[in-house]
PDB file of N, CA and C in Angstrom:
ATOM      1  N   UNK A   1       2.374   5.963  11.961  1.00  0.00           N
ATOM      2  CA  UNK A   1       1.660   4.706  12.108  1.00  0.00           C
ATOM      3  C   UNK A   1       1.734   3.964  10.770  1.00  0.00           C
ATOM      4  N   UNK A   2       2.270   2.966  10.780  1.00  0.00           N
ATOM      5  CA  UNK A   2       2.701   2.152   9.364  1.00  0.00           C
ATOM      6  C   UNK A   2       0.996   1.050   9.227  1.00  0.00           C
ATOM      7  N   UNK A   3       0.992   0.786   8.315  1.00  0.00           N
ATOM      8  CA  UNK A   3      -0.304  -0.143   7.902  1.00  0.00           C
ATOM      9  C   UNK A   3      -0.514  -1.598   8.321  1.00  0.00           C
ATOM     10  N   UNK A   4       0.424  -1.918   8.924  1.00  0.00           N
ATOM     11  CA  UNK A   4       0.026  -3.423   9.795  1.00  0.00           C
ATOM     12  C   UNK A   4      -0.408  -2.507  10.973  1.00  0.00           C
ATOM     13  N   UNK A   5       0.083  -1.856  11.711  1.00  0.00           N
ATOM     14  CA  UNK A   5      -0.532  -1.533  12.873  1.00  0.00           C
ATOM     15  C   UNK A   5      -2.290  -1.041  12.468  1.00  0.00           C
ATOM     16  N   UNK A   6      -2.427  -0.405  11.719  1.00  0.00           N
ATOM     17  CA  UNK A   6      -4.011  -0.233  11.528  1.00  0.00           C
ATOM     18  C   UNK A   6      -4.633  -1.663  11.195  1.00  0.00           C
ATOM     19  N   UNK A   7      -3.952  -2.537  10.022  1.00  0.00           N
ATOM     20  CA  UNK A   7      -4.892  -3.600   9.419  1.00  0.00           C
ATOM     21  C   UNK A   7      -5.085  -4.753  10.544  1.00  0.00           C
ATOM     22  N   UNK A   8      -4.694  -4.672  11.371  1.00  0.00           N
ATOM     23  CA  UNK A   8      -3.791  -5.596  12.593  1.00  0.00           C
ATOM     24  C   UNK A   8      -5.707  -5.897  13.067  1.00  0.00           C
ATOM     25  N   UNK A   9      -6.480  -5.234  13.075  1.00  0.00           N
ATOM     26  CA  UNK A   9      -7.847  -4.410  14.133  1.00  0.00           C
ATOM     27  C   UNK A   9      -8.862  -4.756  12.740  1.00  0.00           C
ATOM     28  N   UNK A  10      -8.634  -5.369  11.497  1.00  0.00           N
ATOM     29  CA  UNK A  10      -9.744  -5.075  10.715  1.00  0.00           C
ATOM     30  C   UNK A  10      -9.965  -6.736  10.272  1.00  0.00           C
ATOM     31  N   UNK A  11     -11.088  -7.236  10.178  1.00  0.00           N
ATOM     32  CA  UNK A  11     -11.174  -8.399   9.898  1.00  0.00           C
ATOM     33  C   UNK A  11     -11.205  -8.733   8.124  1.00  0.00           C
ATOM     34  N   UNK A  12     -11.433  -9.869   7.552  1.00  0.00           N
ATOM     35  CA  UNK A  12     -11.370  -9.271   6.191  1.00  0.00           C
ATOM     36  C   UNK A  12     -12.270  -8.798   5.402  1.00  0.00           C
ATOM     37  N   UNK A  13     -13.613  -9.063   5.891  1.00  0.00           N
ATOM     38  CA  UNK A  13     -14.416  -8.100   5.388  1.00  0.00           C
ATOM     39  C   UNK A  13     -14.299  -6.758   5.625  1.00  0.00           C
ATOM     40  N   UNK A  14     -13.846  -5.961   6.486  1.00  0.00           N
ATOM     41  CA  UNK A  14     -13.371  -4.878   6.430  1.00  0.00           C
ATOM     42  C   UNK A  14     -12.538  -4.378   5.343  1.00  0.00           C
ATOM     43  N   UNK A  15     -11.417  -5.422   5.013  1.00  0.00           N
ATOM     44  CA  UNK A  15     -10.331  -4.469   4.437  1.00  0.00           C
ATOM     45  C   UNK A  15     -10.946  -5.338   2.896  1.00  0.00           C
ATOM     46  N   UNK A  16     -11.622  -5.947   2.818  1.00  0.00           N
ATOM     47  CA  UNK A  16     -12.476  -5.958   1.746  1.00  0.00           C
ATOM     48  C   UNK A  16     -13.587  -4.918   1.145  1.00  0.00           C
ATOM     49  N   UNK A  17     -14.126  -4.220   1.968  1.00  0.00           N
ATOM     50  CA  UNK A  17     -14.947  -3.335   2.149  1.00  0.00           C
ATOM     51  C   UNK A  17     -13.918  -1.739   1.507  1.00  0.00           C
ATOM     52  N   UNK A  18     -12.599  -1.924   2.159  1.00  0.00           N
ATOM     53  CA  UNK A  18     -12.068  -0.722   1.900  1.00  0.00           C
ATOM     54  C   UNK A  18     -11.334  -1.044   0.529  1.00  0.00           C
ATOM     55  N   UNK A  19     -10.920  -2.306   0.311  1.00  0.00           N
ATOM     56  CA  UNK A  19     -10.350  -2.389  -1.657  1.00  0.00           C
ATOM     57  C   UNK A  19     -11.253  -1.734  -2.004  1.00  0.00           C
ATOM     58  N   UNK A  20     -12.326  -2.449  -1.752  1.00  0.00           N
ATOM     59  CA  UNK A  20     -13.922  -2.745  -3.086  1.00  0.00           C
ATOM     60  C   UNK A  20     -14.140  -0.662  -2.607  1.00  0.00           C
ATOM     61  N   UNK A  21     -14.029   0.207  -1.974  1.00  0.00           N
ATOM     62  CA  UNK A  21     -14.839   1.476  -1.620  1.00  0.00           C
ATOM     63  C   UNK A  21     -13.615   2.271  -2.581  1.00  0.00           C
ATOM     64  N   UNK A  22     -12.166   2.203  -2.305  1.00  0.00           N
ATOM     65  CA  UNK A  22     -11.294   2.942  -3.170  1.00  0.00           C
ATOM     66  C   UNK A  22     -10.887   2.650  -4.575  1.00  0.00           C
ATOM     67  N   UNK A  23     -11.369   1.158  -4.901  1.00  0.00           N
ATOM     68  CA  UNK A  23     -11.655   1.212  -6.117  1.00  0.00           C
ATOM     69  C   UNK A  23     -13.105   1.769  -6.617  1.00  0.00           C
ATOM     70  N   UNK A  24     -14.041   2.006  -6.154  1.00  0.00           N
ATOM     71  CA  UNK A  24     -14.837   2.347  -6.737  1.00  0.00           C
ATOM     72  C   UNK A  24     -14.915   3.767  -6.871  1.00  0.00           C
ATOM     73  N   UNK A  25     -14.327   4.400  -5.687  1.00  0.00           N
ATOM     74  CA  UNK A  25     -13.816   6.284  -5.691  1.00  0.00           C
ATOM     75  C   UNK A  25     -13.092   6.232  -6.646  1.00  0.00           C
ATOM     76  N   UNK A  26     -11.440   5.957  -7.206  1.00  0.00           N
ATOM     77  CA  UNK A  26     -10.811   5.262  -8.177  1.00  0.00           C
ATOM     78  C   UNK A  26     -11.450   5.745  -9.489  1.00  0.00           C
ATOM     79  N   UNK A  27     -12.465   5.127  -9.549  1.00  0.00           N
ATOM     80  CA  UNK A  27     -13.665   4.894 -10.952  1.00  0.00           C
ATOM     81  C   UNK A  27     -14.200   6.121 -11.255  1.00  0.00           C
ATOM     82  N   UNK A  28     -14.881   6.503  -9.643  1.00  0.00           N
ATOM     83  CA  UNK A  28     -15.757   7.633  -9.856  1.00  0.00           C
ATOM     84  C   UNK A  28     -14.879   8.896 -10.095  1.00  0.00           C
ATOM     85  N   UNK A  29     -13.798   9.102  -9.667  1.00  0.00           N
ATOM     86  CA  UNK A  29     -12.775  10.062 -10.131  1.00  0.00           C
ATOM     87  C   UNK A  29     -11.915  10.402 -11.010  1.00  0.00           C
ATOM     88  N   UNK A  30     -11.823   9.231 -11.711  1.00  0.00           N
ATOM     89  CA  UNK A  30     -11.461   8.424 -13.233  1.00  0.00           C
ATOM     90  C   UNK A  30     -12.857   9.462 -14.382  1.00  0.00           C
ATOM     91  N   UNK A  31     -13.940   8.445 -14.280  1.00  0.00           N
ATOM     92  CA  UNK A  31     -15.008   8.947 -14.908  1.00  0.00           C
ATOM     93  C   UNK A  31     -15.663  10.583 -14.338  1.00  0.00           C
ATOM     94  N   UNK A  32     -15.853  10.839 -13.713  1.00  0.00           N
ATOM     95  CA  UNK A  32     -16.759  12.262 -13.379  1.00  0.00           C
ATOM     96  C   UNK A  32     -15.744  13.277 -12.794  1.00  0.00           C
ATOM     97  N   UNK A  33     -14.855  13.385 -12.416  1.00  0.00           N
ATOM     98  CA  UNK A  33     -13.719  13.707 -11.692  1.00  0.00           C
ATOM     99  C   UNK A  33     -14.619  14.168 -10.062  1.00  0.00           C
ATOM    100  N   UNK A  34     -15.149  13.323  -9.825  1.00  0.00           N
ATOM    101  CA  UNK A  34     -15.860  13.814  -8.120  1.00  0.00           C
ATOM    102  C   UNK A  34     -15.709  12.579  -8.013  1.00  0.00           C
ATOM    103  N   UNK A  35     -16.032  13.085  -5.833  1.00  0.00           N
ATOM    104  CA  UNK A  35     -15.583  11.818  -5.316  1.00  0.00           C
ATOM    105  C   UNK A  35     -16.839  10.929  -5.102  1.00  0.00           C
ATOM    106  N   UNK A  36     -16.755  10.095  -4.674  1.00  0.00           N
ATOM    107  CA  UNK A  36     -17.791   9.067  -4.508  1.00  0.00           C
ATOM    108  C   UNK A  36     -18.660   9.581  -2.838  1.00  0.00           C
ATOM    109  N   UNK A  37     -19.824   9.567  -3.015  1.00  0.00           N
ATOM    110  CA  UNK A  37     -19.979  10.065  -1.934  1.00  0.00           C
ATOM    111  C   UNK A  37     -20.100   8.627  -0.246  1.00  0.00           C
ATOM    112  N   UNK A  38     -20.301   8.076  -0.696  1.00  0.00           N
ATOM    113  CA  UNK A  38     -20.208   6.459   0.320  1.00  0.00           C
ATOM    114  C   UNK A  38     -19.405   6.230   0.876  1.00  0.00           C
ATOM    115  N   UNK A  39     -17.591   6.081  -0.442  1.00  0.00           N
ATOM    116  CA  UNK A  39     -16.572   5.793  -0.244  1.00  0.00           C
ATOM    117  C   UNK A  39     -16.235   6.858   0.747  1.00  0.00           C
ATOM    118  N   UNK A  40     -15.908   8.216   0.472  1.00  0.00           N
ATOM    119  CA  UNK A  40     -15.319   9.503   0.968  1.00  0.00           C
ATOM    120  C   UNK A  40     -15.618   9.747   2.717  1.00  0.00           C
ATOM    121  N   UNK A  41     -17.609   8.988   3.294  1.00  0.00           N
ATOM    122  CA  UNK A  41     -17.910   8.947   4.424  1.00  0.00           C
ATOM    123  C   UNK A  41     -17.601   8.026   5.085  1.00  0.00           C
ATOM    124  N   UNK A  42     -17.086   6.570   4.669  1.00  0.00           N
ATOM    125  CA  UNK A  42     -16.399   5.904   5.204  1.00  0.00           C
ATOM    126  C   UNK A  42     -14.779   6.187   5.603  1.00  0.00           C
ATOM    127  N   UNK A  43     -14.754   6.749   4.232  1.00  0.00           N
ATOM    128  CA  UNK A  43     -12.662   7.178   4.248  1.00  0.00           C
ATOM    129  C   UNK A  43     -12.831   8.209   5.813  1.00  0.00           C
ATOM    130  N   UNK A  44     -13.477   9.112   5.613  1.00  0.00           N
ATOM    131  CA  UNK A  44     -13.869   9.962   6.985  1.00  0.00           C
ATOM    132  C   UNK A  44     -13.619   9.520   8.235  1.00  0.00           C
ATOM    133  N   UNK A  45     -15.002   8.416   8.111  1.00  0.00           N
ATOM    134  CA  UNK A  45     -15.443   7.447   9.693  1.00  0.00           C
ATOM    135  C   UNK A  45     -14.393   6.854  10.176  1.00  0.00           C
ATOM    136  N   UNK A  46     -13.470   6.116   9.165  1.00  0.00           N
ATOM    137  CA  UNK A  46     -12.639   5.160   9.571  1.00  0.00           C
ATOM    138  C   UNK A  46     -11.016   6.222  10.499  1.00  0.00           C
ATOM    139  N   UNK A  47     -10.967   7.426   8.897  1.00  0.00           N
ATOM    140  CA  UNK A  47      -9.822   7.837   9.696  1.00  0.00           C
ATOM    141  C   UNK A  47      -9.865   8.707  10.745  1.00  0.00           C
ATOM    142  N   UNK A  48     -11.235   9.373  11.574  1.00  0.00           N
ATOM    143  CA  UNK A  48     -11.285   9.859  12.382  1.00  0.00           C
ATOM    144  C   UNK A  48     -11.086   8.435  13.942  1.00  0.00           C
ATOM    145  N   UNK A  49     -11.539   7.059  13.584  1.00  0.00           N
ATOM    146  CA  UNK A  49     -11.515   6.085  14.047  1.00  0.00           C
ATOM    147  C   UNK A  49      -9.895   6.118  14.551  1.00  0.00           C
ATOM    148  N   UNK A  50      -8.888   6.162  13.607  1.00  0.00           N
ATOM    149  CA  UNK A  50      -7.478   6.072  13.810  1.00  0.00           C
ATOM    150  C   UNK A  50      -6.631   7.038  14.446  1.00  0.00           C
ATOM    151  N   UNK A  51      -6.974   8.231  13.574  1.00  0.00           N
ATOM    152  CA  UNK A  51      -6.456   9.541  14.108  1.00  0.00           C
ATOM    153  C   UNK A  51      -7.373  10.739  14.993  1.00  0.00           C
ATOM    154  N   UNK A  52      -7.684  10.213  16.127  1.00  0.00           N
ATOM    155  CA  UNK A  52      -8.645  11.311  16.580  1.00  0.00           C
ATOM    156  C   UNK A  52      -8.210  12.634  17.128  1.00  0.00           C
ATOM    157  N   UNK A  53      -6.820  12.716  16.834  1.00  0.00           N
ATOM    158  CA  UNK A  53      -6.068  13.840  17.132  1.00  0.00           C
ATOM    159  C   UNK A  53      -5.693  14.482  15.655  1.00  0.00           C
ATOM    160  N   UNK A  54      -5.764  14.040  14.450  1.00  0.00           N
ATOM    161  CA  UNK A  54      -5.798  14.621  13.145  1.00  0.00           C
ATOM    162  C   UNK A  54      -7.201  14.895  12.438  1.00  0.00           C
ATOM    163  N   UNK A  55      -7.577  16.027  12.783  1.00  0.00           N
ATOM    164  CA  UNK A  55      -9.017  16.755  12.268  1.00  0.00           C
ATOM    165  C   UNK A  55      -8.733  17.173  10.479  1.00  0.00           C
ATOM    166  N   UNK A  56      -9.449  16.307  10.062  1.00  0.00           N
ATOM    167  CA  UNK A  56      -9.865  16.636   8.515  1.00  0.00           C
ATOM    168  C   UNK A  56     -11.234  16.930   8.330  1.00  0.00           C
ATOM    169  N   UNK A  57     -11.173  17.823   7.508  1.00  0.00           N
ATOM    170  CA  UNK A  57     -13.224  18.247   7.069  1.00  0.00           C
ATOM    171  C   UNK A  57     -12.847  17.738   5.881  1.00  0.00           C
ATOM    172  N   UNK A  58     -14.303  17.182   5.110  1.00  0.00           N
ATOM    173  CA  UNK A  58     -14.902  16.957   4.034  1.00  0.00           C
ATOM    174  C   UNK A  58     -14.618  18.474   3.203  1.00  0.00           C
ATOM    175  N   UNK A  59     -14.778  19.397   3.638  1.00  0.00           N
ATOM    176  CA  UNK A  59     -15.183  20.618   2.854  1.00  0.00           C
ATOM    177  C   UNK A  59     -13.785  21.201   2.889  1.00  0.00           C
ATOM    178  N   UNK A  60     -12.776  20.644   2.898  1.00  0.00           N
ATOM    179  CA  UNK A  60     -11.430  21.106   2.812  1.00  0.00           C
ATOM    180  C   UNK A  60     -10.829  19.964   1.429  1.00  0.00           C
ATOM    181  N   UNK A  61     -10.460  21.154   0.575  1.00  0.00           N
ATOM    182  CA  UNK A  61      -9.927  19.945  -0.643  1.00  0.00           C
ATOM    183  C   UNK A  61      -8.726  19.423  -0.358  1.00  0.00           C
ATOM    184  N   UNK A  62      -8.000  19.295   0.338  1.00  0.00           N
ATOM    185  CA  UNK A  62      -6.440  19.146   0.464  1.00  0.00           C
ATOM    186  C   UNK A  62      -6.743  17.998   2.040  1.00  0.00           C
ATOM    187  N   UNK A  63      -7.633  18.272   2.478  1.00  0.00           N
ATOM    188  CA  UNK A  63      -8.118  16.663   3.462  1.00  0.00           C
ATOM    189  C   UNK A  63      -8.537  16.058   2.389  1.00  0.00           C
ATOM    190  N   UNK A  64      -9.614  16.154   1.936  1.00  0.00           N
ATOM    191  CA  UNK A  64     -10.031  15.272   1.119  1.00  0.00           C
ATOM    192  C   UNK A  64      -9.664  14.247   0.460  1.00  0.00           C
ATOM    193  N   UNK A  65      -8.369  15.148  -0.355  1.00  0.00           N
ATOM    194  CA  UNK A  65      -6.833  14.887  -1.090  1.00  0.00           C
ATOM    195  C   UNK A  65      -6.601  13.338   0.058  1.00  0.00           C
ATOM    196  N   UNK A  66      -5.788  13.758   1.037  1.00  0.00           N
ATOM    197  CA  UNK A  66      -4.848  13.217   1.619  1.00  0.00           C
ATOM    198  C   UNK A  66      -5.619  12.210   2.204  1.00  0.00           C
ATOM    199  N   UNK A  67      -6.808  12.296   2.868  1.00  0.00           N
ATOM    200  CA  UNK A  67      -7.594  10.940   3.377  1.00  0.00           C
ATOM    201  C   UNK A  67      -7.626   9.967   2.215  1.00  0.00           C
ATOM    202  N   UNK A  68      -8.423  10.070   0.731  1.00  0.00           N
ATOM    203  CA  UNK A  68      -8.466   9.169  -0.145  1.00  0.00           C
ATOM    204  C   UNK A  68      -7.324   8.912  -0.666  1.00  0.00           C
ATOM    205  N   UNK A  69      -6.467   9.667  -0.453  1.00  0.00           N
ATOM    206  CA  UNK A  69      -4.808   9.005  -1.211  1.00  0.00           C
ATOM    207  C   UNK A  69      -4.344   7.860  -0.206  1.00  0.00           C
ATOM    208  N   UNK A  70      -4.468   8.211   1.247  1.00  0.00           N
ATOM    209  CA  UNK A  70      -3.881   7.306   2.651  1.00  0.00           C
ATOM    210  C   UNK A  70      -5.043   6.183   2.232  1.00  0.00           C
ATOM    211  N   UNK A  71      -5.954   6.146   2.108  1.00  0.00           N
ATOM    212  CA  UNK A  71      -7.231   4.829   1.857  1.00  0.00           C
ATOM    213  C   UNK A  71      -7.271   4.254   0.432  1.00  0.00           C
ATOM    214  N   UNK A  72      -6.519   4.436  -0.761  1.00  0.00           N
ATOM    215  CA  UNK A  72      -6.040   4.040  -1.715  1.00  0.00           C
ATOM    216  C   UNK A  72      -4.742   3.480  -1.487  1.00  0.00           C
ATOM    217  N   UNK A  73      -3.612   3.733  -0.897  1.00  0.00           N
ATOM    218  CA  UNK A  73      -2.806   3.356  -0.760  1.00  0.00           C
ATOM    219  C   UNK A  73      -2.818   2.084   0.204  1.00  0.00           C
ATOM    220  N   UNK A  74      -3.671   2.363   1.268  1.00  0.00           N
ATOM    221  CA  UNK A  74      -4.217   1.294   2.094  1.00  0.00           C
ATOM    222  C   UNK A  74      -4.928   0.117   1.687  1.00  0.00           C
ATOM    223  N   UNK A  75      -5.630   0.139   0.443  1.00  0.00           N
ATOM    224  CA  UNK A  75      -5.842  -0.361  -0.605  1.00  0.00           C
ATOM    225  C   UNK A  75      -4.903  -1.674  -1.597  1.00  0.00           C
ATOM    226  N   UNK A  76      -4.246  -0.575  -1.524  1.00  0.00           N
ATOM    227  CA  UNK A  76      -2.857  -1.351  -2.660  1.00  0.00           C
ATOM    228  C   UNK A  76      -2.302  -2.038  -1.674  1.00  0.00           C
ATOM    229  N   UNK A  77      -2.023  -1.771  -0.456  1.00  0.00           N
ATOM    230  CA  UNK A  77      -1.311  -2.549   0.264  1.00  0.00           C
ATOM    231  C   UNK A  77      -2.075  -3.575   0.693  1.00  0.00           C
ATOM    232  N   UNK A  78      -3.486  -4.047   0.850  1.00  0.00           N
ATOM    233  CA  UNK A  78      -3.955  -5.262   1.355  1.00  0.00           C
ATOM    234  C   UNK A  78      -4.175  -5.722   0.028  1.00  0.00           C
ATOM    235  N   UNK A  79      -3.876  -5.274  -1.395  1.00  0.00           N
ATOM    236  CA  UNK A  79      -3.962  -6.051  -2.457  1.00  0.00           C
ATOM    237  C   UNK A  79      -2.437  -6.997  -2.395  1.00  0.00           C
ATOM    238  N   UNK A  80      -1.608  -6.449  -2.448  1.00  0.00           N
ATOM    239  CA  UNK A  80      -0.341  -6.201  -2.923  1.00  0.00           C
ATOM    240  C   UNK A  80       0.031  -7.444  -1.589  1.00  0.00           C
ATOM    241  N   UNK A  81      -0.549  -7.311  -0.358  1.00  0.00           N
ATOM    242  CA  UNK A  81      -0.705  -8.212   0.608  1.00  0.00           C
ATOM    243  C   UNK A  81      -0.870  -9.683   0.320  1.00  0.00           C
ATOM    244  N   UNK A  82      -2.066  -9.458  -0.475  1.00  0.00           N
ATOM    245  CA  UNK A  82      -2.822 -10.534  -1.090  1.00  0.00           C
ATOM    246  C   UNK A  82      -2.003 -11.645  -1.701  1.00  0.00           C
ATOM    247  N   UNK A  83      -1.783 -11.078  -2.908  1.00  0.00           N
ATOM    248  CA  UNK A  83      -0.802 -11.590  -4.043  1.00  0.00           C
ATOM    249  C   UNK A  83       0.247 -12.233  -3.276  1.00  0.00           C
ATOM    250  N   UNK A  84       0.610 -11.713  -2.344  1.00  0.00           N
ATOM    251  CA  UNK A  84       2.259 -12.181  -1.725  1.00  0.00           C
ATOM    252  C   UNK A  84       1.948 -13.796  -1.367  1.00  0.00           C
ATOM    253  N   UNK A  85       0.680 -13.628  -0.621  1.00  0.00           N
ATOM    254  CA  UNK A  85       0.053 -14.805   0.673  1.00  0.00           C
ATOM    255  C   UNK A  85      -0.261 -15.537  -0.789  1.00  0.00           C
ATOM    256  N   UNK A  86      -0.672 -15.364  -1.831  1.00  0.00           N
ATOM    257  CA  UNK A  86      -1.184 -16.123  -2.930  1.00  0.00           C
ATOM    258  C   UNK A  86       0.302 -16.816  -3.185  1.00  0.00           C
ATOM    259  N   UNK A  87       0.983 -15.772  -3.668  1.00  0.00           N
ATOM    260  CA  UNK A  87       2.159 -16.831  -4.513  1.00  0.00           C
ATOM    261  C   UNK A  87       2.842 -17.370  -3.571  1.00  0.00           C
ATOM    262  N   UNK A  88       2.550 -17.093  -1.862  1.00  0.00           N
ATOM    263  CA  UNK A  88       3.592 -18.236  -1.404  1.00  0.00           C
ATOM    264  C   UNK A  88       3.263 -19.337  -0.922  1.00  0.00           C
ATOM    265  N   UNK A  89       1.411 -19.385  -0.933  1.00  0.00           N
ATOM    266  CA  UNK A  89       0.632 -20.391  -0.812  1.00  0.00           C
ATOM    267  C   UNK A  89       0.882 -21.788  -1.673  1.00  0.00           C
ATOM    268  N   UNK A  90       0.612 -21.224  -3.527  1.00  0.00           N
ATOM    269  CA  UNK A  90       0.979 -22.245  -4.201  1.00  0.00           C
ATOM    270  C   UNK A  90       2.678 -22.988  -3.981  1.00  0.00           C
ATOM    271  N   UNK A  91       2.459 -24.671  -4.051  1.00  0.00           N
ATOM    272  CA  UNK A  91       3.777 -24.961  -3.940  1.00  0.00           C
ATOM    273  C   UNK A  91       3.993 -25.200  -5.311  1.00  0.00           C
ATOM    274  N   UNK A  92       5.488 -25.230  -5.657  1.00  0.00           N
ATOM    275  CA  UNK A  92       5.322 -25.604  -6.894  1.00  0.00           C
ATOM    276  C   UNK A  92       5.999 -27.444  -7.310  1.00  0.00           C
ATOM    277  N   UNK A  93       4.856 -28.093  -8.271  1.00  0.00           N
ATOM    278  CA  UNK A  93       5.012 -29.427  -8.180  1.00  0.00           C
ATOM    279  C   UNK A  93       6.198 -30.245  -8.851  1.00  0.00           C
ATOM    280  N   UNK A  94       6.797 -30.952  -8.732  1.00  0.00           N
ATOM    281  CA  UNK A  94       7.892 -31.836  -9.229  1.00  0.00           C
ATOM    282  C   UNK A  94       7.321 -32.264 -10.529  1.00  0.00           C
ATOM    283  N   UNK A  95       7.727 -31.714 -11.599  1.00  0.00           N
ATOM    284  CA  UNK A  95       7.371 -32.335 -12.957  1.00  0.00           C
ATOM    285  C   UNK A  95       7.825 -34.100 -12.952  1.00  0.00           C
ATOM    286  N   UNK A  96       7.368 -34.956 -13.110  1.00  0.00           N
ATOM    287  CA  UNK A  96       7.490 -36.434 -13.179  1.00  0.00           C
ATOM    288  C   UNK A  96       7.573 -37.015 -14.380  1.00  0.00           C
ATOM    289  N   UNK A  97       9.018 -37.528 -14.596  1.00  0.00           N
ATOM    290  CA  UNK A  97       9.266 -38.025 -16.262  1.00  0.00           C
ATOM    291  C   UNK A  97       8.823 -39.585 -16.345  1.00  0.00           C
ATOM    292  N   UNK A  98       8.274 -39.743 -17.929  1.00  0.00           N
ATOM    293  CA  UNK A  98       7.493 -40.875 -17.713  1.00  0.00           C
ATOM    294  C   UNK A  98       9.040 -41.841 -18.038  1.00  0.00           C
ATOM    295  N   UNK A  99       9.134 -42.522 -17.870  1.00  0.00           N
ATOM    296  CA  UNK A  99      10.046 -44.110 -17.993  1.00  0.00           C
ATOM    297  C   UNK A  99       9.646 -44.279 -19.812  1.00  0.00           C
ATOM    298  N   UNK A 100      11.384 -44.341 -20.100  1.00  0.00           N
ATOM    299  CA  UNK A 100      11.557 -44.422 -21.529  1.00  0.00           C
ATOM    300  C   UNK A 100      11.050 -45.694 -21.794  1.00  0.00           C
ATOM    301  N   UNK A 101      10.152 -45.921 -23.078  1.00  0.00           N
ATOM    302  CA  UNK A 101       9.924 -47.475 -23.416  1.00  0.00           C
ATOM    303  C   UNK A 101      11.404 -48.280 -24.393  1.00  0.00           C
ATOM    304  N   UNK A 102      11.546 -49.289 -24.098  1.00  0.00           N
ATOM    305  CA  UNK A 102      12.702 -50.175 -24.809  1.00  0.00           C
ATOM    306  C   UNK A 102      12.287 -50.014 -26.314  1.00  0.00           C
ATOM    307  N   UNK A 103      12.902 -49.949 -27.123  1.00  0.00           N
ATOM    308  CA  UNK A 103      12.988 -49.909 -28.463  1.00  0.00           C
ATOM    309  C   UNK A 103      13.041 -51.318 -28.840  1.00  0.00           C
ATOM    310  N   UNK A 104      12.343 -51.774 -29.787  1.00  0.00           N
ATOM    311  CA  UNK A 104      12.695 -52.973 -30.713  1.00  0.00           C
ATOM    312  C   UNK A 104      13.731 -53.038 -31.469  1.00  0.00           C
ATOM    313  N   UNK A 105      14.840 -53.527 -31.729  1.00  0.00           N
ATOM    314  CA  UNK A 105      16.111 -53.580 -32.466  1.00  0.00           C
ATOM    315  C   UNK A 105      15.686 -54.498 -33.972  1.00  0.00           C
ATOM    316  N   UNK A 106      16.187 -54.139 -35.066  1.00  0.00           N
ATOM    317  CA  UNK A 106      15.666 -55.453 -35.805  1.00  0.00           C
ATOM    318  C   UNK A 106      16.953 -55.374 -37.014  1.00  0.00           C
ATOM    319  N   UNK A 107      17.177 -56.656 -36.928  1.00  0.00           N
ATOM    320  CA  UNK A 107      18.526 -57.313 -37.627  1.00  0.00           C
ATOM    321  C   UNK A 107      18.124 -56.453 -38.895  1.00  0.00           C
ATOM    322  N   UNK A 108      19.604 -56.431 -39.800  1.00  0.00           N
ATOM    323  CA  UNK A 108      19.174 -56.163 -41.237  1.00  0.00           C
ATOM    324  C   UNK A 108      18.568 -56.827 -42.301  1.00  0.00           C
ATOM    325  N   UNK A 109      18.208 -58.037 -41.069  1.00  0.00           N
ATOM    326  CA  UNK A 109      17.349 -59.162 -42.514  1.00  0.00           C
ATOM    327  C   UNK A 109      16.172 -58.593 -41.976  1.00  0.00           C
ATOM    328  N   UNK A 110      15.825 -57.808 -41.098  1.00  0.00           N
ATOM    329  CA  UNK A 110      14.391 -57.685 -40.586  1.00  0.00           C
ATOM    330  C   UNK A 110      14.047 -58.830 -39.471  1.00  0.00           C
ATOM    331  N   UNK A 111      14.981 -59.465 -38.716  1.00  0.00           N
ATOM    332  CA  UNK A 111      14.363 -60.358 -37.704  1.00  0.00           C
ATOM    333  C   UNK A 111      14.850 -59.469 -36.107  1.00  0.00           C
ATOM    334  N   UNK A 112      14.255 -59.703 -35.020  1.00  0.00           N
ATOM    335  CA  UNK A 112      14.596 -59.403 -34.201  1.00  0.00           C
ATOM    336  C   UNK A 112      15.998 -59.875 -33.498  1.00  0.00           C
ATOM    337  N   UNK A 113      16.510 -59.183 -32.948  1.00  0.00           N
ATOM    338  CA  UNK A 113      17.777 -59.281 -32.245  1.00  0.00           C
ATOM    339  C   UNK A 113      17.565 -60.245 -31.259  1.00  0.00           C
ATOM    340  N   UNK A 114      18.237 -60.969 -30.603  1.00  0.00           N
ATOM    341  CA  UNK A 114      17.527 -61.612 -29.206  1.00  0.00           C
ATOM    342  C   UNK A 114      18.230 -60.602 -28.604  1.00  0.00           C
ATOM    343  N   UNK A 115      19.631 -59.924 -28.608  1.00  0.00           N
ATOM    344  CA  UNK A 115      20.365 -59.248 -26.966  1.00  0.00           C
ATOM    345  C   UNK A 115      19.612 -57.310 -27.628  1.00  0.00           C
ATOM    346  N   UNK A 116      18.666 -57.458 -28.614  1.00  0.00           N
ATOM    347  CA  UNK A 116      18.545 -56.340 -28.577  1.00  0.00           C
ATOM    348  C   UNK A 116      19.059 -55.098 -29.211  1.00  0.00           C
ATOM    349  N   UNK A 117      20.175 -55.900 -29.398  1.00  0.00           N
ATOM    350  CA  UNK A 117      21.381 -54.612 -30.385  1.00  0.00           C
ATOM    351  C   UNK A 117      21.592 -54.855 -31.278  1.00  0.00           C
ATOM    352  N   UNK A 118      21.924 -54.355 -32.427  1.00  0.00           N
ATOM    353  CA  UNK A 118      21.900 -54.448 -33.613  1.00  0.00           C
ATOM    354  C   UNK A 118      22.813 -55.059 -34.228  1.00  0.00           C
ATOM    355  N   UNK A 119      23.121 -55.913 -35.486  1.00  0.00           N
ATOM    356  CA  UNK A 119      24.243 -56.360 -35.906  1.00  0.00           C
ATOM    357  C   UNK A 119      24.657 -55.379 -36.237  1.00  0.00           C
TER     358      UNK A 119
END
């Protein structure tokens, strides 16, 4: 099952909900090396939601492992999503050159030219 087919079903507060939960596991595993306990029961809820034929326990370290790695990665990909829809949103604008002003020409006595050009 590739990740449009899951994100396809989540509105964006959802997959807002899941950046903002695996970055904050992310943090908590960074700093304390444990998991977050909020993030980890959602990572749970959601992937028993998807896979109800793939049984993971909490109390197995190697589920644990593999649910928050699949919900981090799931992560990066609605970031990584993001950015794309961002940079192809902006257009980019026609720089507009201003119109050269005419130069004053001035004779070598110091008077003006009438055609402009110089003796």
């Amino acid at each position: 099952m590739d990740y449009e087919s899951i994100l396809k079903n989540y509105t964006e507060e959802k997959k807002d909900e899941i950046v903002h939960l695996a970055k904050i596991n992310k943090t908590e595993m960074n700093l304390n090396n444990m998991y977050n306990n909020g993030a980890l029961n959602t990572f749970f809820v959601l992937w028993h939601k998807h896979f109800p034929n793939v049984k993971q326990s909490k109390t197995c370290q190697g589920c644990r492992k593999s649910v928050c790695k699949f919900f981090h990665n799931l992560a990066d990909y609605i970031s990584s999503e993001r950015l794309k829809a961002a940079e192809t949103v902006k257009p980019t604008k026609p720089i507009k050159k201003k119109a050269k002003k005419a130069k004053k020409h001035i004779t070598r006595t110091g008077a003006l030219a009438p055609t402009g050009i110089r003796n």
